[in-house]
Each structure stands twice: as C-alpha cells, then as structure tokens.
PDB file of N, CA and C in Angstrom:
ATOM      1  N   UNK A   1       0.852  -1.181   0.000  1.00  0.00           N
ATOM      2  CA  UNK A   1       0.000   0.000   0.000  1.00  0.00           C
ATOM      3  C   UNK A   1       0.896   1.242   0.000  1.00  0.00           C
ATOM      4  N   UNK A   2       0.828   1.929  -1.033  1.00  0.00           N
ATOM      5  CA  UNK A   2       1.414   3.450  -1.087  1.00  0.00           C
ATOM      6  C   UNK A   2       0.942   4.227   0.039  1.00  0.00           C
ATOM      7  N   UNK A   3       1.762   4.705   1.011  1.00  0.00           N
ATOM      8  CA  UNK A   3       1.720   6.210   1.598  1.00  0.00           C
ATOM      9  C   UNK A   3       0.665   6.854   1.386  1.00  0.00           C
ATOM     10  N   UNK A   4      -0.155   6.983   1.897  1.00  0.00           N
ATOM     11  CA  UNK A   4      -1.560   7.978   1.551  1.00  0.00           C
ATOM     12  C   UNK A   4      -1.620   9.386   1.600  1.00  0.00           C
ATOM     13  N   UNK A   5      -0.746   9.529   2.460  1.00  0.00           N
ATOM     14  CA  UNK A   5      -0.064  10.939   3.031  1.00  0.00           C
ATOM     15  C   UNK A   5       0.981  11.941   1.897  1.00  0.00           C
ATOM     16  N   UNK A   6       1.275  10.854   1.150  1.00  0.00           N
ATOM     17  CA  UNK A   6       1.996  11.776   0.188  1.00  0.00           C
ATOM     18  C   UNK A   6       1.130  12.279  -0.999  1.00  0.00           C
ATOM     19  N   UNK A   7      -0.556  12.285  -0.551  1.00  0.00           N
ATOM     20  CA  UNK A   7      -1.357  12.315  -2.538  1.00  0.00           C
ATOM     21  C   UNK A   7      -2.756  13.297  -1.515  1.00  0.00           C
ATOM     22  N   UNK A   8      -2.501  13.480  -0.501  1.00  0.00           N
ATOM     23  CA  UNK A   8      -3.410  14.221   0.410  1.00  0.00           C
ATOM     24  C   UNK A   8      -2.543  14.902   1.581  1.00  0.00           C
ATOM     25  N   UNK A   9      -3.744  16.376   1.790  1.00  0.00           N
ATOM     26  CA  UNK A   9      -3.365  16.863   3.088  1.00  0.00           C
ATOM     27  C   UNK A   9      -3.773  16.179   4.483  1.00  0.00           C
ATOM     28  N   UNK A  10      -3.177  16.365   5.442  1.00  0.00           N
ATOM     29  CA  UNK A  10      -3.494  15.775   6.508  1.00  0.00           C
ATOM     30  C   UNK A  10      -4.750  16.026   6.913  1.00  0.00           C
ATOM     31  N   UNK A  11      -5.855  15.469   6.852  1.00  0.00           N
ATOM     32  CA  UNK A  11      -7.151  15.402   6.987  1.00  0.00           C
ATOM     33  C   UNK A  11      -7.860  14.007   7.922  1.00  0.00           C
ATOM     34  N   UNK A  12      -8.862  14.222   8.474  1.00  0.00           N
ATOM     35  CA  UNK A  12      -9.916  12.448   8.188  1.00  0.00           C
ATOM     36  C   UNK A  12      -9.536  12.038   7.780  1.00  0.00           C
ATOM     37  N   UNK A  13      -9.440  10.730   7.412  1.00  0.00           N
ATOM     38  CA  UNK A  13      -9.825  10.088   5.851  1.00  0.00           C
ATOM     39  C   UNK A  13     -11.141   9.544   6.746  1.00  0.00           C
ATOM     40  N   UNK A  14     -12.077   8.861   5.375  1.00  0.00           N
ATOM     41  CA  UNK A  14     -13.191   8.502   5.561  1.00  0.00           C
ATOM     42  C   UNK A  14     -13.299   7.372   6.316  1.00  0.00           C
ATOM     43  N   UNK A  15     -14.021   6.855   6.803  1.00  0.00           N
ATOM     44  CA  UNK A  15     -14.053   5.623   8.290  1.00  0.00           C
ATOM     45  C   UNK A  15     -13.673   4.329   7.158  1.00  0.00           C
ATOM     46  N   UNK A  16     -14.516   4.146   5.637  1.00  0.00           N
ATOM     47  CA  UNK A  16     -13.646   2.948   5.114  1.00  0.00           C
ATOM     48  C   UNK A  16     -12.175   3.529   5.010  1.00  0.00           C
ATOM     49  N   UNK A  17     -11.549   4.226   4.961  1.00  0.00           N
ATOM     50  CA  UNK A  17     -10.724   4.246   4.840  1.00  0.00           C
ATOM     51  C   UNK A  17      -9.814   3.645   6.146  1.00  0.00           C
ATOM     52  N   UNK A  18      -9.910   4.678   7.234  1.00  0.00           N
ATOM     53  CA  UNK A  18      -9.365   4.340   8.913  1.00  0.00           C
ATOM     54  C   UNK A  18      -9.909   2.931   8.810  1.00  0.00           C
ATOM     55  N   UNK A  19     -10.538   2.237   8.721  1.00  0.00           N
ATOM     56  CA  UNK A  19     -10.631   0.928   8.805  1.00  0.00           C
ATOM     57  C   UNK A  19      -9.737   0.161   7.995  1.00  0.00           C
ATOM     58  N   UNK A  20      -9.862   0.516   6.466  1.00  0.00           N
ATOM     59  CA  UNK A  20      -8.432  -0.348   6.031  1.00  0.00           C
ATOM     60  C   UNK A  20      -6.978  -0.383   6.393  1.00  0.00           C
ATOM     61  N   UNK A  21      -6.957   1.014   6.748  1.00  0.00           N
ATOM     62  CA  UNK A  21      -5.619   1.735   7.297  1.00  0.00           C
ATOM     63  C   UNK A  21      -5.401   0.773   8.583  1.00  0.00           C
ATOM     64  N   UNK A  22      -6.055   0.768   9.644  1.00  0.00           N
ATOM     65  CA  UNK A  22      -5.872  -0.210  10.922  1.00  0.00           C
ATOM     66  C   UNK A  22      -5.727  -1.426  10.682  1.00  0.00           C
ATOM     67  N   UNK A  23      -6.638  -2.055   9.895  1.00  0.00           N
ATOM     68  CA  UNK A  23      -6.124  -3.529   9.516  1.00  0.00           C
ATOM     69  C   UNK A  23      -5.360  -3.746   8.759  1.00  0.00           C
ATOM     70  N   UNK A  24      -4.461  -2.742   7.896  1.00  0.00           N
ATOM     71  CA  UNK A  24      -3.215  -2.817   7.650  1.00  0.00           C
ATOM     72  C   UNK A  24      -2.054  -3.195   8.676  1.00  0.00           C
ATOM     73  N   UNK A  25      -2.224  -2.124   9.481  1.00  0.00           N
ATOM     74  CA  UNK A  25      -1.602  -1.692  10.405  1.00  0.00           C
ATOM     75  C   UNK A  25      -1.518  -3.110  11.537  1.00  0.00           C
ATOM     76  N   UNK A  26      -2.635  -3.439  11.927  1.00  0.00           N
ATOM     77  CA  UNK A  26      -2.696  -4.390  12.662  1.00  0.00           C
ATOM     78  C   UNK A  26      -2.192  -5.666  12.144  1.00  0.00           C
ATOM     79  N   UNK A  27      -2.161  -6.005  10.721  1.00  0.00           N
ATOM     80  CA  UNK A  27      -1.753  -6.898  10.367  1.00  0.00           C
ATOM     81  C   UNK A  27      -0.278  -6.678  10.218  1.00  0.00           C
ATOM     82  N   UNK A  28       0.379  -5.628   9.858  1.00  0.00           N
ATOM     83  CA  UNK A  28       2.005  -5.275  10.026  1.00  0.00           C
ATOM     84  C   UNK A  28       2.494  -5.536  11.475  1.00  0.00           C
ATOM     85  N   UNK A  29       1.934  -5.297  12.619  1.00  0.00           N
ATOM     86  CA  UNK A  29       2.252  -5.087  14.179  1.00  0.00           C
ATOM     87  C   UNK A  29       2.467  -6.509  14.265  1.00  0.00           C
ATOM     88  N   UNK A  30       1.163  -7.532  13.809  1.00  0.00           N
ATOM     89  CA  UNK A  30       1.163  -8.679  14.599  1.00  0.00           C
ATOM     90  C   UNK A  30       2.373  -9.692  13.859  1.00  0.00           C
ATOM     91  N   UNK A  31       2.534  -9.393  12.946  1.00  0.00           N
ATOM     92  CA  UNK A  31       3.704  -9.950  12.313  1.00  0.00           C
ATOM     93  C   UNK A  31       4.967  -9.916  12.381  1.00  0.00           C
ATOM     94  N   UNK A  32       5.461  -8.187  13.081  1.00  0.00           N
ATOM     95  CA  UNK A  32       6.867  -8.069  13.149  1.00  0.00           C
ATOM     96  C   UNK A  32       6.842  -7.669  14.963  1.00  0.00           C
ATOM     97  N   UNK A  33       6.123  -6.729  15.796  1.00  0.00           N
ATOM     98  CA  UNK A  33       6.080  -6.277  17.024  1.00  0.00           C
ATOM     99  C   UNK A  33       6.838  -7.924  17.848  1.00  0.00           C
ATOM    100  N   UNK A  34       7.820  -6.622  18.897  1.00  0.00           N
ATOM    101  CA  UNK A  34       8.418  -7.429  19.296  1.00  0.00           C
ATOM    102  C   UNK A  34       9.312  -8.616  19.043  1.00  0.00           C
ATOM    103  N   UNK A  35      10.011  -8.144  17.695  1.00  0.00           N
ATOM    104  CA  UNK A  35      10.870  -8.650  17.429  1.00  0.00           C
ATOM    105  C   UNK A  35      12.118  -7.419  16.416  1.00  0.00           C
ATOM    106  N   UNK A  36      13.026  -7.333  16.239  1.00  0.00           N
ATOM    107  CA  UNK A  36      14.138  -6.893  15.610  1.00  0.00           C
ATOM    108  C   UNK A  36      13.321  -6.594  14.475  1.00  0.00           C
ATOM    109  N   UNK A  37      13.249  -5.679  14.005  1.00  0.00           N
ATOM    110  CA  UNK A  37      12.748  -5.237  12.558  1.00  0.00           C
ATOM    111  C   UNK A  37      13.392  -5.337  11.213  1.00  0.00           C
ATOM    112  N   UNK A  38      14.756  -4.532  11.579  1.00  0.00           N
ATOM    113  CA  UNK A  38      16.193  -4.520  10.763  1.00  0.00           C
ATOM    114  C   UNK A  38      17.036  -5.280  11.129  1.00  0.00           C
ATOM    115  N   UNK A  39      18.224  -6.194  10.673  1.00  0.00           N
ATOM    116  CA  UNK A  39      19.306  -6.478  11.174  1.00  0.00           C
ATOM    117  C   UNK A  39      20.581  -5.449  11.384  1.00  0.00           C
ATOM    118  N   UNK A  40      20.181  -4.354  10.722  1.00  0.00           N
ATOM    119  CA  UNK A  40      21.012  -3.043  10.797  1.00  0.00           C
ATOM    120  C   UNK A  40      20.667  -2.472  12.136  1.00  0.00           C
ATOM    121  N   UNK A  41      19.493  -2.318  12.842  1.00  0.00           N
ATOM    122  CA  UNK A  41      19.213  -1.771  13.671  1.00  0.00           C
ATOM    123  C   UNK A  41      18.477  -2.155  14.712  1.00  0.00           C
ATOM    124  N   UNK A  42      18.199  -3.445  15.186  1.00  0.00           N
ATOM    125  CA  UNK A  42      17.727  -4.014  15.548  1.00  0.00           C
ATOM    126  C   UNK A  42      16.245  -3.699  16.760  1.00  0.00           C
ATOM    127  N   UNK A  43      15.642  -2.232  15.840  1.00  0.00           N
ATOM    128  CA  UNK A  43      14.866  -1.407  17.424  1.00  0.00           C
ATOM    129  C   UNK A  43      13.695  -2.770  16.888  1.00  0.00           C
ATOM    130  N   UNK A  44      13.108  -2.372  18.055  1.00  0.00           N
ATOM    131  CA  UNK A  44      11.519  -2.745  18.523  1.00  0.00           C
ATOM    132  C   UNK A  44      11.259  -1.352  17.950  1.00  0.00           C
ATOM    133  N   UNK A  45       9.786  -1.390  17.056  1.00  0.00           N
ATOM    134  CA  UNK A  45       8.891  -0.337  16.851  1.00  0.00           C
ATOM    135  C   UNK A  45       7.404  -0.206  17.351  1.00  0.00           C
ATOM    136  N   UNK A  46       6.949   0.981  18.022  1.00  0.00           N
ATOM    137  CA  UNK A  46       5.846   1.332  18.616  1.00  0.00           C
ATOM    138  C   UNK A  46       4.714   1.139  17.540  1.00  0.00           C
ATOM    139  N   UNK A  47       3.423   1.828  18.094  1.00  0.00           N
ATOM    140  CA  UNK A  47       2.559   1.685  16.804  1.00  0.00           C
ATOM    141  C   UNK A  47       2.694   3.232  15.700  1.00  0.00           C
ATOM    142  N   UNK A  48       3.168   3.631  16.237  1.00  0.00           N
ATOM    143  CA  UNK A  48       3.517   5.277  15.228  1.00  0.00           C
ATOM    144  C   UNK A  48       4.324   4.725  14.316  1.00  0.00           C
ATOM    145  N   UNK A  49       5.195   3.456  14.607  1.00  0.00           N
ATOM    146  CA  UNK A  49       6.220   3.639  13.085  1.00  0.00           C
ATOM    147  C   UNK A  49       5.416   3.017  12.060  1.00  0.00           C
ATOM    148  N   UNK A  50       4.532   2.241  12.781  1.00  0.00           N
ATOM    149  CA  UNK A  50       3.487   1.408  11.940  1.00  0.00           C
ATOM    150  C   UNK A  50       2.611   2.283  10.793  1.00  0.00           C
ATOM    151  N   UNK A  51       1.753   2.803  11.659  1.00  0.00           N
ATOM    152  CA  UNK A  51       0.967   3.898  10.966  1.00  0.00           C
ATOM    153  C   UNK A  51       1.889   4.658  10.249  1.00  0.00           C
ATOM    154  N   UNK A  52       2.860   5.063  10.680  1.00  0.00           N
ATOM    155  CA  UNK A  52       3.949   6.316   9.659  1.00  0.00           C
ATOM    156  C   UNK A  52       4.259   5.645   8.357  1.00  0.00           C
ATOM    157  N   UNK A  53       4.676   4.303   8.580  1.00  0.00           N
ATOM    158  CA  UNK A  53       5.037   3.619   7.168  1.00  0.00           C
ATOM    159  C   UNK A  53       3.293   3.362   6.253  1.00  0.00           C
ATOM    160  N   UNK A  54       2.546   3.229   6.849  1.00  0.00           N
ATOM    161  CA  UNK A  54       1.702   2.292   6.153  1.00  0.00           C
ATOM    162  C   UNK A  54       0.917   4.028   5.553  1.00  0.00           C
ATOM    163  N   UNK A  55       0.802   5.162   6.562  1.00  0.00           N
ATOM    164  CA  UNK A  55       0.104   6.726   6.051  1.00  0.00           C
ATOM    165  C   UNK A  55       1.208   7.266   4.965  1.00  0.00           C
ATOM    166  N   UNK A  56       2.104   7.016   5.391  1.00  0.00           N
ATOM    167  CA  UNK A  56       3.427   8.055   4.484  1.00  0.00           C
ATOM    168  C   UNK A  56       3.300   9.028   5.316  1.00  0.00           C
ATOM    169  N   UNK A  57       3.011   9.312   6.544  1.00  0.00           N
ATOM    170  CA  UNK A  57       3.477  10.861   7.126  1.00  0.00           C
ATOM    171  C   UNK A  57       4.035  10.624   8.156  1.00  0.00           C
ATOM    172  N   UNK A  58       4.312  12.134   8.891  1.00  0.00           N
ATOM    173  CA  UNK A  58       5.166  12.127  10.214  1.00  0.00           C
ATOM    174  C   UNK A  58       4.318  12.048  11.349  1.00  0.00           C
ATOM    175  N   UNK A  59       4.875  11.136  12.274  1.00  0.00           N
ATOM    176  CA  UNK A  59       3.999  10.818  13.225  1.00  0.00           C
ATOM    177  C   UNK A  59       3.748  11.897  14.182  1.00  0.00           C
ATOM    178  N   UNK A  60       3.842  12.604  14.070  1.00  0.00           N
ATOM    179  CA  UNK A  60       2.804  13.556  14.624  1.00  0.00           C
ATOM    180  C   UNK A  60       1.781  14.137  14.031  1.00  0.00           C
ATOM    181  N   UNK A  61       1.188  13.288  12.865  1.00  0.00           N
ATOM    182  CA  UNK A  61      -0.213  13.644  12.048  1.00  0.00           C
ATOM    183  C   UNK A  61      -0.461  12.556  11.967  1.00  0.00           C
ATOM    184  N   UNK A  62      -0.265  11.371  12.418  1.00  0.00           N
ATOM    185  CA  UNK A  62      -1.365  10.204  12.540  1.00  0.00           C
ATOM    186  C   UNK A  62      -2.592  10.435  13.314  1.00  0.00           C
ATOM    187  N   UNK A  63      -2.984  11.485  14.186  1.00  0.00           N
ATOM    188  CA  UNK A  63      -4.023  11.478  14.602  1.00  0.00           C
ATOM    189  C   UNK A  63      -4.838  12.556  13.957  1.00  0.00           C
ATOM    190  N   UNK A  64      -4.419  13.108  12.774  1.00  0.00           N
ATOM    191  CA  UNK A  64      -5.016  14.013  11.843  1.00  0.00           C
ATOM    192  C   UNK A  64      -5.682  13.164  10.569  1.00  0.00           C
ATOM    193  N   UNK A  65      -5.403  11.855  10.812  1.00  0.00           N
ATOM    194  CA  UNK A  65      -6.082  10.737  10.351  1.00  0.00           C
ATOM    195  C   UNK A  65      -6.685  10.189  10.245  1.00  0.00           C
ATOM    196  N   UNK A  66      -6.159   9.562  11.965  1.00  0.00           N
ATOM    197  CA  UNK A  66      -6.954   8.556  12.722  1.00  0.00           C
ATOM    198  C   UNK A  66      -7.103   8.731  13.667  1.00  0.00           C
ATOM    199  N   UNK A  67      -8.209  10.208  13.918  1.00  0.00           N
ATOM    200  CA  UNK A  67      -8.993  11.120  14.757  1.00  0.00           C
ATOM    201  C   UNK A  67      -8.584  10.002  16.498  1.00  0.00           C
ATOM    202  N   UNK A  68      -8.643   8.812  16.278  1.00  0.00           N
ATOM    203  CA  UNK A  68      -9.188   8.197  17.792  1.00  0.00           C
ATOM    204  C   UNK A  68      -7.466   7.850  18.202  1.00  0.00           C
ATOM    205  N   UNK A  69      -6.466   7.771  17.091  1.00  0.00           N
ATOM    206  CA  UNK A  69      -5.303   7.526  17.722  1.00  0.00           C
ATOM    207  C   UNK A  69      -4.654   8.760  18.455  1.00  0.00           C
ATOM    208  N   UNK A  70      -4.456   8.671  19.991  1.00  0.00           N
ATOM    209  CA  UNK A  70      -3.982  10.307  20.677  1.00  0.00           C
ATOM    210  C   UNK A  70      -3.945   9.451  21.700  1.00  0.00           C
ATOM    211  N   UNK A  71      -3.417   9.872  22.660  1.00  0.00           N
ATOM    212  CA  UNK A  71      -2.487   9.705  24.135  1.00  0.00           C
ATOM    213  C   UNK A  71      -4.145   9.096  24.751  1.00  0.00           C
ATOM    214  N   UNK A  72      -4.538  10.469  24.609  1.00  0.00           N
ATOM    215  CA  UNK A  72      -5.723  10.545  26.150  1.00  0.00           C
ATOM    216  C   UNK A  72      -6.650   8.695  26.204  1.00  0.00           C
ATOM    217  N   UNK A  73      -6.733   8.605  24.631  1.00  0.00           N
ATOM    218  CA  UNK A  73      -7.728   7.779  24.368  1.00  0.00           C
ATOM    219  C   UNK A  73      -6.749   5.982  24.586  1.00  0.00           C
ATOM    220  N   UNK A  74      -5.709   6.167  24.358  1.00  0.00           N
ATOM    221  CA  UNK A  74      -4.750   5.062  24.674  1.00  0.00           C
ATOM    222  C   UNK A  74      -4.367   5.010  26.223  1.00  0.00           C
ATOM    223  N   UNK A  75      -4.560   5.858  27.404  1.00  0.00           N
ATOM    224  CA  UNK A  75      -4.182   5.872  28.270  1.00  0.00           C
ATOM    225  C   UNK A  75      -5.610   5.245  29.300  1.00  0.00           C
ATOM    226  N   UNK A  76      -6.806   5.417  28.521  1.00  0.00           N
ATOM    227  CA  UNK A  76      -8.027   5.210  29.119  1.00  0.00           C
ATOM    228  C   UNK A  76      -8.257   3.689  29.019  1.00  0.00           C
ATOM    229  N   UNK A  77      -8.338   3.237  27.227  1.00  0.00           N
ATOM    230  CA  UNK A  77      -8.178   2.140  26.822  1.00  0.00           C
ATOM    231  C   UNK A  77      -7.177   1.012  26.549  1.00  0.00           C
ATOM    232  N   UNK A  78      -6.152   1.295  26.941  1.00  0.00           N
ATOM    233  CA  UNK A  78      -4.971   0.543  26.812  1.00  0.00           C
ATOM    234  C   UNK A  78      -3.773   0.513  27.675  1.00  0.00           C
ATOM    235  N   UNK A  79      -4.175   1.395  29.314  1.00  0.00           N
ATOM    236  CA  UNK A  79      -3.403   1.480  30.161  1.00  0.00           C
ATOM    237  C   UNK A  79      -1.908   2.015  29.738  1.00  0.00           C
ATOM    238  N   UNK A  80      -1.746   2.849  28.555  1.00  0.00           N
ATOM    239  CA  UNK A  80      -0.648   3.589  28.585  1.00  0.00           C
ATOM    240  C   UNK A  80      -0.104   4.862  29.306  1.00  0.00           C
ATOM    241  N   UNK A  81       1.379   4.530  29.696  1.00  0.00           N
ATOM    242  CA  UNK A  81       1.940   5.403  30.548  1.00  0.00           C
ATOM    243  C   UNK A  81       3.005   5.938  29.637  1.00  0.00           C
ATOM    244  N   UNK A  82       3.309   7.109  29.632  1.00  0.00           N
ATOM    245  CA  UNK A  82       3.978   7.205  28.850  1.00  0.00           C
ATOM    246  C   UNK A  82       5.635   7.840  29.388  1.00  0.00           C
ATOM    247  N   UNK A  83       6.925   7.491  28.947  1.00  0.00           N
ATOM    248  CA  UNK A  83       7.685   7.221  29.310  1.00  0.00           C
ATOM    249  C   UNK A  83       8.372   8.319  28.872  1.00  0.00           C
ATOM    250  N   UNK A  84      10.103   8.396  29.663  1.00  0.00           N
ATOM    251  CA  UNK A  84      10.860   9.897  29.133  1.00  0.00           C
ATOM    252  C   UNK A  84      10.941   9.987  27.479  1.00  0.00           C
ATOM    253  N   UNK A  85      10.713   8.529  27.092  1.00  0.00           N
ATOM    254  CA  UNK A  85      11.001   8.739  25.040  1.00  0.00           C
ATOM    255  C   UNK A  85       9.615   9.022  24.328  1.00  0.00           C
ATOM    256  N   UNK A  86       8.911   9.262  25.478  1.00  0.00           N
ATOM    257  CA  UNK A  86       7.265   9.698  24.726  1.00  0.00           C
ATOM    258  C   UNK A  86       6.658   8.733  24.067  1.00  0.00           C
ATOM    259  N   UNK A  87       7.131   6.988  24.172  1.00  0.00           N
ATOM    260  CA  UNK A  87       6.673   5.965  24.221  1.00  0.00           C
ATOM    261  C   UNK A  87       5.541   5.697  24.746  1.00  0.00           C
ATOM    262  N   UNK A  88       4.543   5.639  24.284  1.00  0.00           N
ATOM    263  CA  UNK A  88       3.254   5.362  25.232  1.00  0.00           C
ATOM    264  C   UNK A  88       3.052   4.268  26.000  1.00  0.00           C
ATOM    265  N   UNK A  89       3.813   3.048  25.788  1.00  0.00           N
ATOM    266  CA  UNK A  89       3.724   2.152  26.804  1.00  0.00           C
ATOM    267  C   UNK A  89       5.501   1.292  26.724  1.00  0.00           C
ATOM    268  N   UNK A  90       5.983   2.397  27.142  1.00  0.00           N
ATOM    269  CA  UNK A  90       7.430   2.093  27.518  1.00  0.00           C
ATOM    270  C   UNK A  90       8.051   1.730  26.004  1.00  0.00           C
ATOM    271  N   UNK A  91       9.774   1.136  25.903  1.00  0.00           N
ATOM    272  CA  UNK A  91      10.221   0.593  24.993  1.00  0.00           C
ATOM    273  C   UNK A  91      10.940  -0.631  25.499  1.00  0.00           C
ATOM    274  N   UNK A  92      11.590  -0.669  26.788  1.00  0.00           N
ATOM    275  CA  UNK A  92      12.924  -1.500  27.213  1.00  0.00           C
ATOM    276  C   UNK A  92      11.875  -2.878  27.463  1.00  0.00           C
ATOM    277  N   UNK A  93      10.676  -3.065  28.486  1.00  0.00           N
ATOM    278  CA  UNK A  93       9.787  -4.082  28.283  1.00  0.00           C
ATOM    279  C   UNK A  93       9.139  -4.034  27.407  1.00  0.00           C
ATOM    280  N   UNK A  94       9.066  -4.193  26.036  1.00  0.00           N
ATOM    281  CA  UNK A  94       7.923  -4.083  25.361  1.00  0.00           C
ATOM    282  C   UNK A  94       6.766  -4.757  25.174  1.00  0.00           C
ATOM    283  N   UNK A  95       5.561  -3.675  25.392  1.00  0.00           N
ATOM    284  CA  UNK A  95       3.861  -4.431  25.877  1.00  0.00           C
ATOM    285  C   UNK A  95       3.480  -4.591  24.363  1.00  0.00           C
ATOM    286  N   UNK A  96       3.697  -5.585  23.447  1.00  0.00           N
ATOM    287  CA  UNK A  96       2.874  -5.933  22.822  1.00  0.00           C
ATOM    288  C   UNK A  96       1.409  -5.993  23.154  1.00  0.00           C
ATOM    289  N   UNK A  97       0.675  -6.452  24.485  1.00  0.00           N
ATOM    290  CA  UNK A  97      -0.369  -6.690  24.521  1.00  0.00           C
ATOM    291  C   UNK A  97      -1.294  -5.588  24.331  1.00  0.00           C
ATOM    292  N   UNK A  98      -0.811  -4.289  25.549  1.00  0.00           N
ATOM    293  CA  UNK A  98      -1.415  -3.576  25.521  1.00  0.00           C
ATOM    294  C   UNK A  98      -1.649  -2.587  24.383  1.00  0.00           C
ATOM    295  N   UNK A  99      -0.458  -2.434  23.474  1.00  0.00           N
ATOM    296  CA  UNK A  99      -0.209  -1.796  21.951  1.00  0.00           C
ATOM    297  C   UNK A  99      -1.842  -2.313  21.176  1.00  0.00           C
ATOM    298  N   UNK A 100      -1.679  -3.761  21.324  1.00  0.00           N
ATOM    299  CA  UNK A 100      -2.670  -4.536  20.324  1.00  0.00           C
ATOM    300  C   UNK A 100      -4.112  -4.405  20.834  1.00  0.00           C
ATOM    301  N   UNK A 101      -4.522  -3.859  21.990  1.00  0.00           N
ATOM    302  CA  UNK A 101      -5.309  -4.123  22.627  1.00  0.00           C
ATOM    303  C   UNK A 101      -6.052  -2.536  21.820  1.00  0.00           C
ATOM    304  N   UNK A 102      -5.180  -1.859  22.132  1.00  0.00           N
ATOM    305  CA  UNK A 102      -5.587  -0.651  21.474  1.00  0.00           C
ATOM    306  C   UNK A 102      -5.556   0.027  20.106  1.00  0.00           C
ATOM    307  N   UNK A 103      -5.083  -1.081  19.429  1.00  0.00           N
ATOM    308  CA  UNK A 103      -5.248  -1.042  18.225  1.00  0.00           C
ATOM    309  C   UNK A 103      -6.543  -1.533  17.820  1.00  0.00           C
ATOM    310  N   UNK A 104      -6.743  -3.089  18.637  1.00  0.00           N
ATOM    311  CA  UNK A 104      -8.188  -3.874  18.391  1.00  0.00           C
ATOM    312  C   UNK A 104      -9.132  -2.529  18.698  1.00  0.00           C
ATOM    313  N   UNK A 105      -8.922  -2.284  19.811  1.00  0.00           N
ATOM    314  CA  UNK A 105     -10.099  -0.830  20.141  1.00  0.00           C
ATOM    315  C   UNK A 105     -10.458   0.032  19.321  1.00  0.00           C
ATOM    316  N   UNK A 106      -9.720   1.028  18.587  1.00  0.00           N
ATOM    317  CA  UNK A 106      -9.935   1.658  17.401  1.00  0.00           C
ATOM    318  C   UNK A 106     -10.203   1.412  16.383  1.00  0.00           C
ATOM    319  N   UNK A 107     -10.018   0.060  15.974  1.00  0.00           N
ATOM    320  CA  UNK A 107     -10.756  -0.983  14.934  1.00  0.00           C
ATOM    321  C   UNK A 107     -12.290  -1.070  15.339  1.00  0.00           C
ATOM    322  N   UNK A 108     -12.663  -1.471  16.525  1.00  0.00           N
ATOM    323  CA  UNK A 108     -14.132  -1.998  16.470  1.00  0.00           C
ATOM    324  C   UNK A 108     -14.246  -0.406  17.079  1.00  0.00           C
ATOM    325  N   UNK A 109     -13.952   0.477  17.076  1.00  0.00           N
ATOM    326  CA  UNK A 109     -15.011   2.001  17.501  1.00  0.00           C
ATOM    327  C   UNK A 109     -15.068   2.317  15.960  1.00  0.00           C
ATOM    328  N   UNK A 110     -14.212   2.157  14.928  1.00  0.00           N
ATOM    329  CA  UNK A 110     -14.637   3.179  13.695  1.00  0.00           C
ATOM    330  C   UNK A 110     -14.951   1.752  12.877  1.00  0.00           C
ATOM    331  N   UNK A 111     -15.190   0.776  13.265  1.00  0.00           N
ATOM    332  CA  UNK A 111     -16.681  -0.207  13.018  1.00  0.00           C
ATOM    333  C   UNK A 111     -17.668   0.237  12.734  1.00  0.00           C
ATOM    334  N   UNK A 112     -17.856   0.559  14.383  1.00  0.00           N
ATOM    335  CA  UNK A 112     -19.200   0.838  14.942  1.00  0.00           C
ATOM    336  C   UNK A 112     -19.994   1.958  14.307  1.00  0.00           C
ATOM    337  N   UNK A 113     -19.013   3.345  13.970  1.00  0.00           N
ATOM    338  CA  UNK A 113     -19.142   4.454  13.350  1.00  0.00           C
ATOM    339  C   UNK A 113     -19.682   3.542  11.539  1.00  0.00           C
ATOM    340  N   UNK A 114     -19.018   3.093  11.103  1.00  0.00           N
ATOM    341  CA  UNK A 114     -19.297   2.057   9.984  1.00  0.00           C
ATOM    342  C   UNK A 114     -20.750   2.144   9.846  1.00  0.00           C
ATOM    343  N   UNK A 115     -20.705   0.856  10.982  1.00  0.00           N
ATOM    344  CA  UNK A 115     -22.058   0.537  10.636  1.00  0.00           C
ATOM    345  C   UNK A 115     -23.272   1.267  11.185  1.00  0.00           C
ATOM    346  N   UNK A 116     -23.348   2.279  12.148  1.00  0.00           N
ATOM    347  CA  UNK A 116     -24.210   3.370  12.001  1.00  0.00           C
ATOM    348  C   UNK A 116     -24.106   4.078  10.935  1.00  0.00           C
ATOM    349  N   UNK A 117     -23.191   4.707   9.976  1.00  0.00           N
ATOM    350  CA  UNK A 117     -23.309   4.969   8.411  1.00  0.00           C
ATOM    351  C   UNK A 117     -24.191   4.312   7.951  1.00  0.00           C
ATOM    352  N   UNK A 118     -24.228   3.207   7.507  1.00  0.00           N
ATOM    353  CA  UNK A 118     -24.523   2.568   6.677  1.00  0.00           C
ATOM    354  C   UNK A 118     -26.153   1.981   7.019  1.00  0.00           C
ATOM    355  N   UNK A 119     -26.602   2.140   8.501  1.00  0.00           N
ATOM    356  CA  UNK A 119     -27.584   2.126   8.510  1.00  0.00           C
ATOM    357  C   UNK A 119     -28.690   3.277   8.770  1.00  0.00           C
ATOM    358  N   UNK A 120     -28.144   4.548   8.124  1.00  0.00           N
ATOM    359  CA  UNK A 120     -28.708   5.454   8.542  1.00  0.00           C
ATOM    360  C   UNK A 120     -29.420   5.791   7.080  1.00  0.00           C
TER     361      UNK A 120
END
C-alpha cells in the first residue's frame, strides 16, 4: 500500500478508509512487534512507526487521520503510561499486549461508526 499521506493533506480520511488503514496496520504489528525489525538496527517499533510507514506521514499527524489515535484515548483504553522517550507504553519491556489491545479498540469504535453509516 502506497503512503496515503503523500497524494493528500493531513485530513480524516473517511471511516472505510481508517478501517483499512488499521487492519493494515494491525496486520504489520502482529507480524513483526516485538521482534528486531532490521538487522542493521535491531529497534523494537511502537505503533507510530506502523501507521507512519503504512500513512506516508510524520507521526505527529497520525491522529489528523486517525482522529481516535492520541495519548488521552490510549491511556483510558490501553493502560498507557507514557515514558521519558514519549513511548506510550514504555520501549525496554515491550507491551505488545497492551499496543494490540488498542489497536483492536480503534478498529471496532470506527466499526461501529461504519455501521451506524450505513444504517442510517
């Protein structure tokens, strides 16, 4: 999937859209999270590098996106604390669970938004 971010301004995108975008996303996390990404560099990546690769932008406009991805709403739903690297749920232990937990979350809320569309 091309960068979306490079053919648009930072806006919404439409809920099909944030929905494909997350199950992108979710399907990139569950495949590589918590493990070495690069052999050059061996970081663990949060969910911002996720979204950054899969939007094409800088992660500080993923939530100019994906309106529900922001601190407040990950700290309510996903028990994130966020750490001196502005890691939302640390880096040195890394919580896969709770990352995924809140990814699943923003998946089934712009569902839900979905399917009230569609039945209105």
């Amino acid at each position: 999937m091309e960068g979306i971010a490079n053919n648009i301004t930072a806006t919404a995108l439409t809920i099909e859209k944030q929905i494909e975008i997350l199950l992108a996303v979710r399907e990139s996390f569950k495949q590589t999270a918590g493990r070495p990404l690069t052999v050059f560099t061996g970081y663990k990546m949060g969910l911002c590098f996720y979204f950054k690769n899969i939007l094409g932008c800088h992660m500080k406009e993923i939530s100019e996106y994906i309106p529900l991805f922001n601190y407040e709403n990950a700290k309510k739903q996903a028990n994130a604390k966020m750490d001196e690297n502005n890691y939302w749920w640390g880096y040195e232990n890394y919580d896969f669970k709770h990352r995924l937990e809140f990814l699943e979350w923003m998946l089934f809320e712009v569902e839900k938004q979905f399917k009230k569309q569609i039945t209105i």
